[in-house]
Structures are given as structure tokens and as C-alpha cells.
N, C-alpha and C. Protein backbone atom coordinates (compact mmCIF):
# COMPACT_ATOMS: atom_id res chain seq x y z
N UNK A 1 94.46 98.51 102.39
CA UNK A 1 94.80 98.80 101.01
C UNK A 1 95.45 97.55 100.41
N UNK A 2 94.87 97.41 99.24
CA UNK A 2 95.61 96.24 98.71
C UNK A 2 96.52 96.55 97.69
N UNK A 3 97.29 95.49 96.83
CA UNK A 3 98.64 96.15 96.10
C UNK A 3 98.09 96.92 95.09
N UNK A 4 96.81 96.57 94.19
CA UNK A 4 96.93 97.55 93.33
C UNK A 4 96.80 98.64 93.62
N UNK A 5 96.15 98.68 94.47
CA UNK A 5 95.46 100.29 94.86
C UNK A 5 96.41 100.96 95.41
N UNK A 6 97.19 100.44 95.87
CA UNK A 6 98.68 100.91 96.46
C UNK A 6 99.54 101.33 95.55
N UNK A 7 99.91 100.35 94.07
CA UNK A 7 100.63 100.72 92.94
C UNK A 7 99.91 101.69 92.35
N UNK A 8 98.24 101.78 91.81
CA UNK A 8 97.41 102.96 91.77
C UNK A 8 97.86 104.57 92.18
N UNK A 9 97.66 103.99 93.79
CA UNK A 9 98.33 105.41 94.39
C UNK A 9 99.79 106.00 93.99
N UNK A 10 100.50 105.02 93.98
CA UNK A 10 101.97 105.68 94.05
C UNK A 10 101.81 106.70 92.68
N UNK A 11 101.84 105.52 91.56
CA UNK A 11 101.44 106.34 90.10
C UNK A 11 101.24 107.63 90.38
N UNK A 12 100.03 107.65 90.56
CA UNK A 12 99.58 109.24 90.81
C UNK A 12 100.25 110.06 91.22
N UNK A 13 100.86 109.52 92.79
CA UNK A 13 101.78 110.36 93.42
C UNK A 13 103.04 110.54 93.21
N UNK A 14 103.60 109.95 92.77
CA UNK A 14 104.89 109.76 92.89
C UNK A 14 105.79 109.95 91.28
N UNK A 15 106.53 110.97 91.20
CA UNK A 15 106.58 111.52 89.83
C UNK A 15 108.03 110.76 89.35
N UNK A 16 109.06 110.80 90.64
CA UNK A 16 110.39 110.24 90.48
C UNK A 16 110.25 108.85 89.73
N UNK A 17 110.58 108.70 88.50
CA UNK A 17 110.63 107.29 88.37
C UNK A 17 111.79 106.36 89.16
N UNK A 18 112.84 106.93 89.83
CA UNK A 18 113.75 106.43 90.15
C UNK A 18 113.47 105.77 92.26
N UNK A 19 112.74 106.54 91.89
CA UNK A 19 111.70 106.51 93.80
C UNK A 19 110.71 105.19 93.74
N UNK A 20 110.01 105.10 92.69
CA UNK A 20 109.40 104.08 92.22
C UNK A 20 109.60 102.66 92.10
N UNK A 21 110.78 102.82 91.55
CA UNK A 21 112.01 102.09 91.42
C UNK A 21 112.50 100.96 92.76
N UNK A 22 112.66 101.97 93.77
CA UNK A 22 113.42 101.69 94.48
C UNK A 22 112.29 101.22 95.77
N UNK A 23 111.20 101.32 95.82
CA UNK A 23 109.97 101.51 96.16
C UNK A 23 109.84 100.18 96.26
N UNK A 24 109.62 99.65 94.62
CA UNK A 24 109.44 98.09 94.00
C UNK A 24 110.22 97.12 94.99
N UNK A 25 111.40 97.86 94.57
CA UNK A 25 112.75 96.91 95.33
C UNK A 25 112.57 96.35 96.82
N UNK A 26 112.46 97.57 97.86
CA UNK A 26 111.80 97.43 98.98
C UNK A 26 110.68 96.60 99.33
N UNK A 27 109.98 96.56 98.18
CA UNK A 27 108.61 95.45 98.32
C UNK A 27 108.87 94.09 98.43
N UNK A 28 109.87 94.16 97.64
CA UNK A 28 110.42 92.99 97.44
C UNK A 28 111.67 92.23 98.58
N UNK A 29 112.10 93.09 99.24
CA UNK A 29 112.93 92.98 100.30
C UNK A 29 111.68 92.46 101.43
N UNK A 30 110.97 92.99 101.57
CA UNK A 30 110.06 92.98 103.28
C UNK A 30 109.27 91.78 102.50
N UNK A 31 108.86 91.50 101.57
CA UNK A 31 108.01 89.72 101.51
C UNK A 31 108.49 88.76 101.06
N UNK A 32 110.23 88.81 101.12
CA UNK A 32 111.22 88.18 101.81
C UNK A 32 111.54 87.85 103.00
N UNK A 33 111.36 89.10 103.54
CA UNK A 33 111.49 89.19 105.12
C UNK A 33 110.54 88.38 105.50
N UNK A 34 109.41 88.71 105.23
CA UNK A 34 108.34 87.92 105.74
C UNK A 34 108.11 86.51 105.73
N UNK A 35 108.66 86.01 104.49
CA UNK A 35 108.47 84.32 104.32
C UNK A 35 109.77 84.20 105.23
N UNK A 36 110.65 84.68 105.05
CA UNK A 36 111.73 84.22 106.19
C UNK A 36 110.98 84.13 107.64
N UNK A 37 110.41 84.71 108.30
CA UNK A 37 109.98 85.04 109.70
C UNK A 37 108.60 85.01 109.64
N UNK A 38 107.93 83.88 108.80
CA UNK A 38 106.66 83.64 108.36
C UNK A 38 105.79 84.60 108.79
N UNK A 39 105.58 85.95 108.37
CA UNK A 39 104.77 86.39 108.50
C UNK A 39 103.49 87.10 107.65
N UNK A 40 102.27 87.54 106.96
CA UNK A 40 101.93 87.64 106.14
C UNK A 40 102.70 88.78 104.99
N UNK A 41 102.86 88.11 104.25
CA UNK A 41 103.57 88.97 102.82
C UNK A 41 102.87 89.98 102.52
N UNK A 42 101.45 90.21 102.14
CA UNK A 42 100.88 90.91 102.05
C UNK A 42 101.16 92.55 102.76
N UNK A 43 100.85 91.94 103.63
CA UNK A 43 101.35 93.07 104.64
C UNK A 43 102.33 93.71 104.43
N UNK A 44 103.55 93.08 104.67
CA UNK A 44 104.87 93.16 105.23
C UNK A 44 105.38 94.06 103.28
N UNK A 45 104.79 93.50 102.53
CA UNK A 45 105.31 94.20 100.67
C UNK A 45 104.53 95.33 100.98
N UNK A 46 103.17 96.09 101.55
CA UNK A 46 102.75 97.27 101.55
C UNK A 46 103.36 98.11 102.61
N UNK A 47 104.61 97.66 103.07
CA UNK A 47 105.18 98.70 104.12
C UNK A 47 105.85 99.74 102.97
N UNK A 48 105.99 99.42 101.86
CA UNK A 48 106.94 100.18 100.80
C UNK A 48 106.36 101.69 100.90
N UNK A 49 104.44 101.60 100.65
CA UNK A 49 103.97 102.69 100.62
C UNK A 49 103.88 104.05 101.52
N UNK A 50 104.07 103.64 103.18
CA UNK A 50 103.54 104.40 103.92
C UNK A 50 104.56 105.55 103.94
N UNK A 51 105.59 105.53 103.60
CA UNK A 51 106.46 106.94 104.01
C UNK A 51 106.07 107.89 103.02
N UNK A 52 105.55 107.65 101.29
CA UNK A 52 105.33 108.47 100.49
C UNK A 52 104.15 108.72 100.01
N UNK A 53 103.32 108.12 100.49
CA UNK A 53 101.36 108.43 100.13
C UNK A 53 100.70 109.33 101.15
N UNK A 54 99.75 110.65 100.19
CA UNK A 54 99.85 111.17 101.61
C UNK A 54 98.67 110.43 102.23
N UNK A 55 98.61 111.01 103.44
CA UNK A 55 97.54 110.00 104.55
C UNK A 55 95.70 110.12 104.41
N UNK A 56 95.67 108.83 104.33
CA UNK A 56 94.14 108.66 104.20
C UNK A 56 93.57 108.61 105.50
N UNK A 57 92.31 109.57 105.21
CA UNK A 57 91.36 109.63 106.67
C UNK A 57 90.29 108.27 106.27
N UNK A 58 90.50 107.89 107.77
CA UNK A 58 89.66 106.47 107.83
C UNK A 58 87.97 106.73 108.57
């Protein structure tokens, strides 16, 4: 999943604007993390999604 489709999803799902919010923030924390401990950003900013989207069958 890439970010939009990720910001896509939340939209839909996610009604709290204040969850959203805080969601962003987190994204922003872990591709921090990541350039700190060089690891791909990408990645590491879509960890925000997995606790609140429900689960996609692959």
C-alpha cells in the first residue's frame, strides 16, 4: 500500500478527526525514526495505518 491509498483508506475509515490527527503525527515520528537508523521511510511512515484499517485479504 502506498501513502495515498493509505490516507484514502483512513478517510473512509476513520471518523475521529482527532485519531487522524494523531495518526499524521505518528507518521511523522517513524520516518524520522527511519532516516535516523537509515531505514526505508516509506515503510517505516505506513506503520501509522495497521492498528486502525480493517484487514485486507491478499
Amino acid at each position: 500500500m502506498d501513502r495515498e491509498t493509505a490516507l484514502k483508506a483512513i478517510q473512509e475509515n476513520v471518523k475521529n478527526e482527532n485519531l487522524i490527527k494523531h495518526m499524521l503525527a505518528t507518521e511523522a515520528i517513524m520516518r524520522a525514526l527511519a532516516r535516523r537508523f537509515t531505514e526505508n521511510e516509506e515503510e517505516w511512515g505506513l506503520a501509522f495505518t495497521n492498528s486502525h484499517l480493517p484487514s485486507q485479504e491478499v
